[in-house]
Protein backbone atom coordinates (compact mmCIF):
# COMPACT_ATOMS: atom_id res chain seq x y z
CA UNK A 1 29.38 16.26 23.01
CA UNK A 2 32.28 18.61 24.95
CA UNK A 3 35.65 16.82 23.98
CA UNK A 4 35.93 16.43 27.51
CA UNK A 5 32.66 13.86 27.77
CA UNK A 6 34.31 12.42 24.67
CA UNK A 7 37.68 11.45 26.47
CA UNK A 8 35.12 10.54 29.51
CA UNK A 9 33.31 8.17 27.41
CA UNK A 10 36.88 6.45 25.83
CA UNK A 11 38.06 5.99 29.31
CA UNK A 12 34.71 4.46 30.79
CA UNK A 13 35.23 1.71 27.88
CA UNK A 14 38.94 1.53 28.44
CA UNK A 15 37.73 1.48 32.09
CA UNK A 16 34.64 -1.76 31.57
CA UNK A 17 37.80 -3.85 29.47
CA UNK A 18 39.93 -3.33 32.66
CA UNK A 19 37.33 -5.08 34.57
CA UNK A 20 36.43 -7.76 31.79
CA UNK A 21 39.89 -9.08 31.34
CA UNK A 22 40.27 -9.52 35.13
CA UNK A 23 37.26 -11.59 35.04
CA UNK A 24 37.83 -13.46 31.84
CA UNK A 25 41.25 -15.81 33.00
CA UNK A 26 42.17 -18.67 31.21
CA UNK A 27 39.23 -19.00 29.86
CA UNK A 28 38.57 -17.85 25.99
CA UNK A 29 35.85 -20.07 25.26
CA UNK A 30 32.95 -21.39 27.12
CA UNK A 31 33.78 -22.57 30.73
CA UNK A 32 30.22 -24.45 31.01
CA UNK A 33 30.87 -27.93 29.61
CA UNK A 34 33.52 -28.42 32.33
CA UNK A 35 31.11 -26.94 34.80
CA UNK A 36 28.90 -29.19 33.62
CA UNK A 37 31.42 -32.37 33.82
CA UNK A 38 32.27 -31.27 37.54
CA UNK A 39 28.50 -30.84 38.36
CA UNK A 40 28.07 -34.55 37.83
CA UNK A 41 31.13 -35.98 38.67
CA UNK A 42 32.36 -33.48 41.49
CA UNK A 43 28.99 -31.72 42.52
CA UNK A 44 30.65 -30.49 45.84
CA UNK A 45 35.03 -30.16 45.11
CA UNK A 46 37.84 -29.41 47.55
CA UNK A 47 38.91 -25.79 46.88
CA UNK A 48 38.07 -22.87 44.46
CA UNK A 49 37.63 -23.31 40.48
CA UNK A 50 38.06 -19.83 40.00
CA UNK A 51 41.83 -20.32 41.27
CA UNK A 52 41.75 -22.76 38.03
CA UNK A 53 41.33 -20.09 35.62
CA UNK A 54 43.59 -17.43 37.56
CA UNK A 55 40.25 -15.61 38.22
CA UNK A 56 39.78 -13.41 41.76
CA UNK A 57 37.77 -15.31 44.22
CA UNK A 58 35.40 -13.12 46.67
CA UNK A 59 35.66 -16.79 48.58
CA UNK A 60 39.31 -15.94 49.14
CA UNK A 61 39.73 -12.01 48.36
CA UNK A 62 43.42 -11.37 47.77
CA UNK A 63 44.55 -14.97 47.91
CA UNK A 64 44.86 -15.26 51.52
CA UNK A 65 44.84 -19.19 51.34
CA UNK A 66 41.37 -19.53 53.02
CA UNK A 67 40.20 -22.98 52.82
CA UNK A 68 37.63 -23.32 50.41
CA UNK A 69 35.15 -25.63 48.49
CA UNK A 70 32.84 -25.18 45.09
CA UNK A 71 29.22 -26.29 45.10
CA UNK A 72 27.69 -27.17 41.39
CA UNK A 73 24.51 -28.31 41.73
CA UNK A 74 21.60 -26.52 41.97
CA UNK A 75 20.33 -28.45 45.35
CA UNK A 76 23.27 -27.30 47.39
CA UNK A 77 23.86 -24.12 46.02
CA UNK A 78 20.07 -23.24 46.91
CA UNK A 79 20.01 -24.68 50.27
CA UNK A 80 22.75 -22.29 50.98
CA UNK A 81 21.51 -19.20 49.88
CA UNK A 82 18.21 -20.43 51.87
CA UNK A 83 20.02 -20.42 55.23
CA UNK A 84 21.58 -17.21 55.77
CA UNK A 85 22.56 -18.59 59.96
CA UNK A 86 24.39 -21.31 58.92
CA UNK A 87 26.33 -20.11 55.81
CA UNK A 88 26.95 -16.35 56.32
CA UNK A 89 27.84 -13.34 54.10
CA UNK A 90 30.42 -11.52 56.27
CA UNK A 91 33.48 -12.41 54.02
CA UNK A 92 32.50 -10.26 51.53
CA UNK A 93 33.56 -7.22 53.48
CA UNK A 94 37.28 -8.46 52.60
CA UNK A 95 38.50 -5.74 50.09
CA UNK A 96 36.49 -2.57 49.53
CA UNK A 97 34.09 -3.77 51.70
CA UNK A 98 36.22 -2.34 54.38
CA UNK A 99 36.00 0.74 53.30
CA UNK A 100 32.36 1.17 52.60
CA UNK A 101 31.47 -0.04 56.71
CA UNK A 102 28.41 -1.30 57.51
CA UNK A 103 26.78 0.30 54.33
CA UNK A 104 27.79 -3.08 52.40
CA UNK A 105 24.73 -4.73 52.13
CA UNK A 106 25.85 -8.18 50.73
CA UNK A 107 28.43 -8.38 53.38
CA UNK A 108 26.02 -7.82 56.19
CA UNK A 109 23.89 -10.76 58.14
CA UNK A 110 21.10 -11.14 60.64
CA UNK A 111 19.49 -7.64 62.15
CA UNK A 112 22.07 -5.22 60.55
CA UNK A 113 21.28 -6.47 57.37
CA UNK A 114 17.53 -6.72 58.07
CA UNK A 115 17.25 -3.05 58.99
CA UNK A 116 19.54 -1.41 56.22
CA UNK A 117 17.57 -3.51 53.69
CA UNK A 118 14.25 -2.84 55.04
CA UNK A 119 15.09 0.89 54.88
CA UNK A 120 16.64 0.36 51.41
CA UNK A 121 13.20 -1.63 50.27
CA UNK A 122 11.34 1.07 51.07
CA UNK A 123 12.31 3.37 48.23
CA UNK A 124 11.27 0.45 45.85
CA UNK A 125 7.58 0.76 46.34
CA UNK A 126 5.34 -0.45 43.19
CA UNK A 127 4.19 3.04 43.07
CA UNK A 128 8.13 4.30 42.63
CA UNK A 129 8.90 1.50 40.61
CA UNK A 130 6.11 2.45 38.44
CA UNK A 131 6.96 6.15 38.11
CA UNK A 132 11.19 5.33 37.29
CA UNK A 133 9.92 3.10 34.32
CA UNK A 134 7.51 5.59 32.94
CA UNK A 135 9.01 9.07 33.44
CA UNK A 136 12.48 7.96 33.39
CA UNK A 137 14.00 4.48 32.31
CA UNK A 138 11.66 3.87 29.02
CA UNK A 139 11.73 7.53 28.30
CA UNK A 140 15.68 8.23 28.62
CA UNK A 141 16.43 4.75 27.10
CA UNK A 142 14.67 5.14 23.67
CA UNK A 143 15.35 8.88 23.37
CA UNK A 144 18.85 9.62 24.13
CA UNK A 145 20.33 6.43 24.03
CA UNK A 146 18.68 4.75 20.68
CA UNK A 147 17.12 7.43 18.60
CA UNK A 148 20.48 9.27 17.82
CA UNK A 149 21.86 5.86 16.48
CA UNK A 150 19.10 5.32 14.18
CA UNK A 151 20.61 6.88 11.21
CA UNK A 152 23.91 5.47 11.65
CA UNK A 153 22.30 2.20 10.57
CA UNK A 154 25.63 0.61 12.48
CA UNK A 155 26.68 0.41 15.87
CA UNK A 156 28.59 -1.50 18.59
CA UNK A 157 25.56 -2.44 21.08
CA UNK A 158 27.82 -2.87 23.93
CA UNK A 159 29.96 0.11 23.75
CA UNK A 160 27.70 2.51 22.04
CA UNK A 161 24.48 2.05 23.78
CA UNK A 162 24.65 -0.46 26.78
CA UNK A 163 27.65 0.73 28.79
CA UNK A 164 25.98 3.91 29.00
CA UNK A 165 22.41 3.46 29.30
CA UNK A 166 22.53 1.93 33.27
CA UNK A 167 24.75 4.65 34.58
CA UNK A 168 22.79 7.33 33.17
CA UNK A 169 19.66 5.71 34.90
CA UNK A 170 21.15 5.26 37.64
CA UNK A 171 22.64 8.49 38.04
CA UNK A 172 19.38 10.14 38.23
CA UNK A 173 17.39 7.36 40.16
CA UNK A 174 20.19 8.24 42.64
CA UNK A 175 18.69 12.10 42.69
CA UNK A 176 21.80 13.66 41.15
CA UNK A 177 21.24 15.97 38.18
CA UNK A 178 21.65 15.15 34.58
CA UNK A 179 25.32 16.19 34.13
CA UNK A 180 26.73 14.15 30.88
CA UNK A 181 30.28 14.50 32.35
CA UNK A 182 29.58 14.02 35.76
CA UNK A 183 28.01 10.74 34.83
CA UNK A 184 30.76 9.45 32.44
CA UNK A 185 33.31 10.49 35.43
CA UNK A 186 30.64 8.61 37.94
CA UNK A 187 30.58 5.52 35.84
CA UNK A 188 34.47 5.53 35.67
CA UNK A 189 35.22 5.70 39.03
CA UNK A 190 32.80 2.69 39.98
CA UNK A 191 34.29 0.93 36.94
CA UNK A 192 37.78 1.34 38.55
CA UNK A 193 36.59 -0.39 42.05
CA UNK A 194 35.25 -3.33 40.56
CA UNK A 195 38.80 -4.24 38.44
CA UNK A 196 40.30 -3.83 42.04
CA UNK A 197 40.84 -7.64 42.22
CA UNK A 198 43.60 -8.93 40.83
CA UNK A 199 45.25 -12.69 40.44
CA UNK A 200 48.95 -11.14 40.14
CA UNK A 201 49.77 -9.84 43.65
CA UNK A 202 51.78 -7.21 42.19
CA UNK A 203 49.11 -6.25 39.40
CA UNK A 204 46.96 -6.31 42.52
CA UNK A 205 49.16 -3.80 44.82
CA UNK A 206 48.75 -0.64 41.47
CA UNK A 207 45.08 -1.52 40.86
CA UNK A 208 43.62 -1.94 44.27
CA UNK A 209 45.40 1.80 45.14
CA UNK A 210 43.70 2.64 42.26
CA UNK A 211 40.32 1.43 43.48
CA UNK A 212 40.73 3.13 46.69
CA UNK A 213 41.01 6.04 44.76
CA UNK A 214 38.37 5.64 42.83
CA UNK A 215 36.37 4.51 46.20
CA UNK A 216 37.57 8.33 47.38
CA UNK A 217 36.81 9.53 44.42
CA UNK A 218 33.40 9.18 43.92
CA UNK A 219 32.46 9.14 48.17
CA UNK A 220 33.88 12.89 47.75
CA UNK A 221 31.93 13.54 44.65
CA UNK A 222 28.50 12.69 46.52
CA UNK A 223 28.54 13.59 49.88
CA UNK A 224 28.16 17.25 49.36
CA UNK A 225 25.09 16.73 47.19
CA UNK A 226 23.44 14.48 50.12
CA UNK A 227 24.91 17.24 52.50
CA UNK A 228 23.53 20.33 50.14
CA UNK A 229 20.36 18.08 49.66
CA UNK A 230 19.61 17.57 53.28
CA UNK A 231 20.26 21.65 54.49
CA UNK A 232 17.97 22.44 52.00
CA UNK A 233 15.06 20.58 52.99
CA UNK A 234 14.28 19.62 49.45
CA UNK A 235 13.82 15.72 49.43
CA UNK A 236 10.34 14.92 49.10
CA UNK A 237 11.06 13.31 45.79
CA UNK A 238 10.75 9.40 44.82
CA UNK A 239 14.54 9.49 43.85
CA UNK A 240 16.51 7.40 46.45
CA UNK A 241 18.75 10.39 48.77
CA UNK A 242 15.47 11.70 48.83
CA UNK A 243 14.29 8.39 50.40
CA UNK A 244 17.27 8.15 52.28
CA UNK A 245 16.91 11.26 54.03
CA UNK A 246 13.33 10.89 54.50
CA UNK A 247 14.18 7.30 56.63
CA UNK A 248 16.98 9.66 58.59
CA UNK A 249 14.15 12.24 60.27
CA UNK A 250 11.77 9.30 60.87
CA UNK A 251 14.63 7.74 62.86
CA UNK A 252 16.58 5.24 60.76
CA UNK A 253 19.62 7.12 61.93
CA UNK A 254 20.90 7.64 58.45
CA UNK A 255 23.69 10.41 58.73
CA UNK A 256 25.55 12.11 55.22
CA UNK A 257 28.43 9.47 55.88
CA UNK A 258 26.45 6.79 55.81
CA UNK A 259 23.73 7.72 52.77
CA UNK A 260 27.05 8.24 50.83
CA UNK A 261 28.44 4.95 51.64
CA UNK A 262 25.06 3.37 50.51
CA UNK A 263 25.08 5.15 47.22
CA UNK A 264 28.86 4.15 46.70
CA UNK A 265 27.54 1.05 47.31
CA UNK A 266 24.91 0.71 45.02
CA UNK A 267 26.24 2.16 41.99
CA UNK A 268 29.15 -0.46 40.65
CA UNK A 269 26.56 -3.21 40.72
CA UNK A 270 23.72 -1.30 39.26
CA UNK A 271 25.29 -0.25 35.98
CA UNK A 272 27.93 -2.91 35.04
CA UNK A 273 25.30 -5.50 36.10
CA UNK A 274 22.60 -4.19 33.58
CA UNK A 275 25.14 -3.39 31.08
CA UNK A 276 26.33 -6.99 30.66
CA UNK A 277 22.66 -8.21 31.54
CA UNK A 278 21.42 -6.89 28.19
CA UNK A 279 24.35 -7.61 26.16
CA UNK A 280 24.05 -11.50 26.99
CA UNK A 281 20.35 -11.28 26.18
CA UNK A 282 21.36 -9.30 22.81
CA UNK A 283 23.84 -11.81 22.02
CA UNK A 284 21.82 -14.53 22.17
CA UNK A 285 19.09 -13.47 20.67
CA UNK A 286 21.41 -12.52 17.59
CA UNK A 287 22.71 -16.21 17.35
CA UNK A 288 19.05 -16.86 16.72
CA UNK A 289 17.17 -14.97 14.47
CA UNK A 290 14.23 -16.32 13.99
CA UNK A 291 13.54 -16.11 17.70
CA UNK A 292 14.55 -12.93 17.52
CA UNK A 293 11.97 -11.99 15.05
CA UNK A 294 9.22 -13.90 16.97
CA UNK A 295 10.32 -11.29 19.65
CA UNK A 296 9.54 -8.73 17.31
CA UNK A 297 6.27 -9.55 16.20
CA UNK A 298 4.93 -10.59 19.58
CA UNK A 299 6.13 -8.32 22.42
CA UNK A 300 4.70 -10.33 25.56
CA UNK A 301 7.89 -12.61 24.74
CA UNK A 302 10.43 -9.98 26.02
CA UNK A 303 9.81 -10.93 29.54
CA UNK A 304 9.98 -14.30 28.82
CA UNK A 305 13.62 -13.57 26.85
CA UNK A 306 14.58 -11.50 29.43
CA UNK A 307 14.50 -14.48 32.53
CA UNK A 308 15.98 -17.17 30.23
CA UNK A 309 18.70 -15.28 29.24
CA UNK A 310 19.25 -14.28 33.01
CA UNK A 311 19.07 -17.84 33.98
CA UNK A 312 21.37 -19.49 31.03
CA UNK A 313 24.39 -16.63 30.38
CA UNK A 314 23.72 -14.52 34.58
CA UNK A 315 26.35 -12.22 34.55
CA UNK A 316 27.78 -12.91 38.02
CA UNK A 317 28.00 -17.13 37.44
CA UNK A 318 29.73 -17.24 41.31
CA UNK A 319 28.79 -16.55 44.67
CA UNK A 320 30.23 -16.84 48.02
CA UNK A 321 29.66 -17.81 51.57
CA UNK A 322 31.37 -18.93 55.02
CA UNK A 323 30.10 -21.50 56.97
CA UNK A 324 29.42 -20.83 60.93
CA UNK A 325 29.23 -23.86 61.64
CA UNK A 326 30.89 -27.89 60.61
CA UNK A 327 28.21 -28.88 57.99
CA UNK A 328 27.81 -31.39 54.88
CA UNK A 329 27.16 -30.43 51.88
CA UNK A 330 26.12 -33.43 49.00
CA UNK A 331 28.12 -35.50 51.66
CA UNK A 332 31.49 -33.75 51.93
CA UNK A 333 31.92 -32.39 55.40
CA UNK A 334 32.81 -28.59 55.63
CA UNK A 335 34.55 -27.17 58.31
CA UNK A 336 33.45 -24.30 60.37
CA UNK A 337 35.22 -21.04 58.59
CA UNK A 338 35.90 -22.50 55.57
CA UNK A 339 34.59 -20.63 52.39
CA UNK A 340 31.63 -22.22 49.40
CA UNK A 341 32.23 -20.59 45.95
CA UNK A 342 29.20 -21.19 44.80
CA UNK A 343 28.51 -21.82 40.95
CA UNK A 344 25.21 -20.08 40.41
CA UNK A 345 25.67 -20.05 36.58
CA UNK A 346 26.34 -23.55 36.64
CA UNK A 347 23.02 -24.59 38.69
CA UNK A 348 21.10 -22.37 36.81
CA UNK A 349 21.44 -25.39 34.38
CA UNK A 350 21.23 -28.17 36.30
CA UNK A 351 18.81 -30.63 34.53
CA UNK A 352 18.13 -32.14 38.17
CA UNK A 353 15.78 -28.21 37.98
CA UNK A 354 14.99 -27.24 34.13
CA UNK A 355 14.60 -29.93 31.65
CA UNK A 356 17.46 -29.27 28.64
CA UNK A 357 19.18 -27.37 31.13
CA UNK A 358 21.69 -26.23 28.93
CA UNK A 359 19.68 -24.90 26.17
CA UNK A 360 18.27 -21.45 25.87
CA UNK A 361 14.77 -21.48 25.75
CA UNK A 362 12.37 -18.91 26.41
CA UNK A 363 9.50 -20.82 26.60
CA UNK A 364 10.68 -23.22 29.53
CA UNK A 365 8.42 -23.10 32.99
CA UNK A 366 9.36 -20.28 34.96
CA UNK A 367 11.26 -21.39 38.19
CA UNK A 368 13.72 -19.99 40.61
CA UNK A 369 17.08 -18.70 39.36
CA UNK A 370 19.67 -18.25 41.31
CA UNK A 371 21.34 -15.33 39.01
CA UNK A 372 20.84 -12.76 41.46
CA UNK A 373 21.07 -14.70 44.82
CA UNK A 374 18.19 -15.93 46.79
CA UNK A 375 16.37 -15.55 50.06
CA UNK A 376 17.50 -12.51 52.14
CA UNK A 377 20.50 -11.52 49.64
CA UNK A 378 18.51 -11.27 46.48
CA UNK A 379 19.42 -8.32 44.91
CA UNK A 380 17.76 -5.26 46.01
CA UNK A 381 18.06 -4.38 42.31
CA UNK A 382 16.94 -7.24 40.52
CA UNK A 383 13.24 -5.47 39.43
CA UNK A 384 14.83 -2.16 38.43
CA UNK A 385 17.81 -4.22 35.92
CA UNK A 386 14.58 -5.91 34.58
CA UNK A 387 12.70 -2.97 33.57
CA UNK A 388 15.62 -1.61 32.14
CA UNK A 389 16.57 -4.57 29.49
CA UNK A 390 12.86 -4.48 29.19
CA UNK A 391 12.83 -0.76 28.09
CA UNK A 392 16.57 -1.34 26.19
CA UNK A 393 14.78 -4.49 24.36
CA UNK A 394 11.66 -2.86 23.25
CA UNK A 395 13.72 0.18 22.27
CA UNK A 396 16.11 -1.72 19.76
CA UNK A 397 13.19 -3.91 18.34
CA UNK A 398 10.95 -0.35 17.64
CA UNK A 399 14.07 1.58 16.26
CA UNK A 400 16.34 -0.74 14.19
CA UNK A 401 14.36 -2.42 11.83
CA UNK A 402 16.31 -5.95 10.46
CA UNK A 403 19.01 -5.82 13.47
CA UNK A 404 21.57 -8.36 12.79
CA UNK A 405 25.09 -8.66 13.21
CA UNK A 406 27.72 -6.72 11.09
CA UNK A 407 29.24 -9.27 8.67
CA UNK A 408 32.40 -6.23 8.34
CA UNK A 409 32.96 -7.62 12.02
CA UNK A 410 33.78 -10.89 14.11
CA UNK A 411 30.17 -12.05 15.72
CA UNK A 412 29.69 -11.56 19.42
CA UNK A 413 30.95 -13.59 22.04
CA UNK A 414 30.19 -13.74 25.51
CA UNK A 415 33.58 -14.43 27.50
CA UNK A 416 34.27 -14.70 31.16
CA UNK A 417 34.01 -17.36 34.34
CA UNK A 418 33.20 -15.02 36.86
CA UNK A 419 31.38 -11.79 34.84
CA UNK A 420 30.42 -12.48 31.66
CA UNK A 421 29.42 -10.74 28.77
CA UNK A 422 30.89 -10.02 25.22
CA UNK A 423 32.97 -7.31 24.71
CA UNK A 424 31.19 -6.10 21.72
CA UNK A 425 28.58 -6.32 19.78
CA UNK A 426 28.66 -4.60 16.17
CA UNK A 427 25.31 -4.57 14.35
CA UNK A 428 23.34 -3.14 11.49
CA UNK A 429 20.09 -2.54 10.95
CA UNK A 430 18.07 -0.65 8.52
């Protein structure tokens, strides 16, 4: 490793803290018992709980003083996601989603939406799903990612293995070439648009600039590979520009502008998501060895690992919505306009849904989580993330024999209100 990729790789951690501590508040312990308090007591509360913890709100991006309201139970929450007419995504373009147009698929409703997504979905056939797992995520995961720390017998899980993992996967999913550098620098710049948000307006003024930079950054970094891609006729691959451009000659109007707003789109979610996906899931499983060594020993758990600890620690615990309409919601009336924080996390434990809602177990009955959204906003993603902390999973339990935690070190704790995940994770094995 150049000492170039090395500086790289410092500044993509320095670059994932920056985004933890702005999602991370007030609150250095577990925010669910209060979640849980308001979820009975206050299912459906005047204004946004994220403002309690001095966390950034995509229900009011940049503290505008929108009028909003928080939803806890499971019920409501789902019957919003459910009805895309009445409670719309469009606020979500606040921000960044300015600047990426009408490429920002969360932010988009009714036909737009429809037709960017369809032509998005069609790149995540079973067939290409199929081939990414086999000749690339499994593959890349175990060999350059876990087999060089095997005879270290010691690592940091988050830092040393899953903040880079996603990216690199990503990366070539994308169709760009396997450039170490160009990857670290990739990861860092989509690292530096999600800490845009900030609670302190002045805070807020240096690291939003710094996001639009980073927005700049990386849309002049990939359009001329789309651009060089496209004159040379070469995209009959399964990688996604290669889709992308494919949809643009059949007719889905697709020019280099917009295929690089898509893929500036897609990457921030795609790589932090996965990262702190897997490092809840490792966490957990840590607290509890002996499930982690029933794990071992019988692999057709993983999946079963893999949903609960989606459901009970989901990395994004809050959505948001605006409603078109005057509606009631658990019998407070919300006014057309106003904004719904919705607490996803908090509903995915809802005993009113799963029995012992609050404890993590990976034998419950499987049921609809609302970790990654619902209806037409799931996350486009949500299959490819899976196979990955599949791969990640079954890569750790074949390569570090014994894995617990490093007694030389605090244990792991996942932190956060609005993305959470631990900030480390230091192991040893055998």
């Amino acid at each position: 490793m150049s000492s170039n990729t090395i500086h790289q790789a410092s500044k993509m951690a320095s670059d994932f803290a920056a985004v933890s501590d702005v999602f991370s508040g007030s609150a250095d312990s577990d925010p669910y018992p209060f979640f849980r308090h308001l979820r009975e007591t206050t299912p459906v509360m005047e204004g946004d709980i994220l403002a309690h913890f001095g966390v950034p709100s995509q229900a009011d991006y940049g503290n505008k003083g929108r009028l909003v309201f928080t939803t806890f139970r499971y019920e409501d929450c789902m019957a919003i996601l459910r009805d895309p007419q009445t409670f719309t995504s469009s606020l979500l373009m606040d921000g960044l989603g300015a600047f990426l147009e009408d490429a920002m698929l969360t932010a988009l409703d009714g036909e737009t939406h429809r037709s960017l997504r369809t032509t998005l979905q069609g790149a995540f056939t079973p067939k290409n799903v199929k081939c990414w797992d086999e000749n690339l995520i499994a593959p890349v995961i175990a060999d350059e990612f876990v087999k060089p720390l095997m005879a270290r017998k010691q690592c940091d899980l988050v830092n040393d293995f899953a903040l880079n993992f996603p990216v690199r996967v990503i990366y070539e999913m994308m169709g760009f070439p396997n450039d170490p550098e160009a990857i670290e620098q990739f990861a860092g710049w989509a690292l530096r648009i999600l800490a845009g948000p900030q609670p302190d307006p002045e805070k807020a003024k240096q690291s939003m600039a710094a996001a639009f930079q980073a927005a700049q950054d990386l849309y002049d970094h990939v359009k001329p590979i789309v651009a060089a891609r496209r004159a040379s006729g070469d995209f009959n691959g399964g990688d996604l520009i290669s889709h992308l451009l494919r949809a643009d000659v059949e007719g889905a109007a697709l020019d280099d502008h917009k295929i690089t707003n898509i893929v500036r789109m897609l990457l921030p979610a795609a790589a932090e998501t996965t990262t702190r996906s897997f490092s809840n899931m490792m966490v957990l499983l840590l607290d509890r060895p002996e499930l982690l060594a029933q794990i071992r020993a019988d692999r057709t758990l993983v999946p079963k690992a893999i949903n609960e600890s989606l459901r009970y620690e989901p990395v994004s615990a809050f959505l948001a919505r605006e409603a078109a309409e005057d509606v009631v919601i658990g019998g407070v009336k919300i006014p057309k306009g106003a904004a719904i924080s919705l607490a996803n996390g908090c509903a995915n434990r809802d005993e009113a849904m799963f029995v012992n809602g609050e404890e993590f177990d990976i034998h419950r009955p499987l049921k609809p989580i609302l970790s990654f959204g619902f209806g037409p906003h799931t996350c486009l993603g949500l299959a490819i993330a899976k196979l990955e902390m599949e791969s990640a999973l079954t890569a750790v339990l074949d390569h570090m024999p014994n894995l617990r935690y490093d007694p030389a070190w605090p244990r792991a704790k996942i932190v956060g209100v609005t993305l959470r995940g631990p900030r480390s994770i230091h192991v040893v094995f055998d």
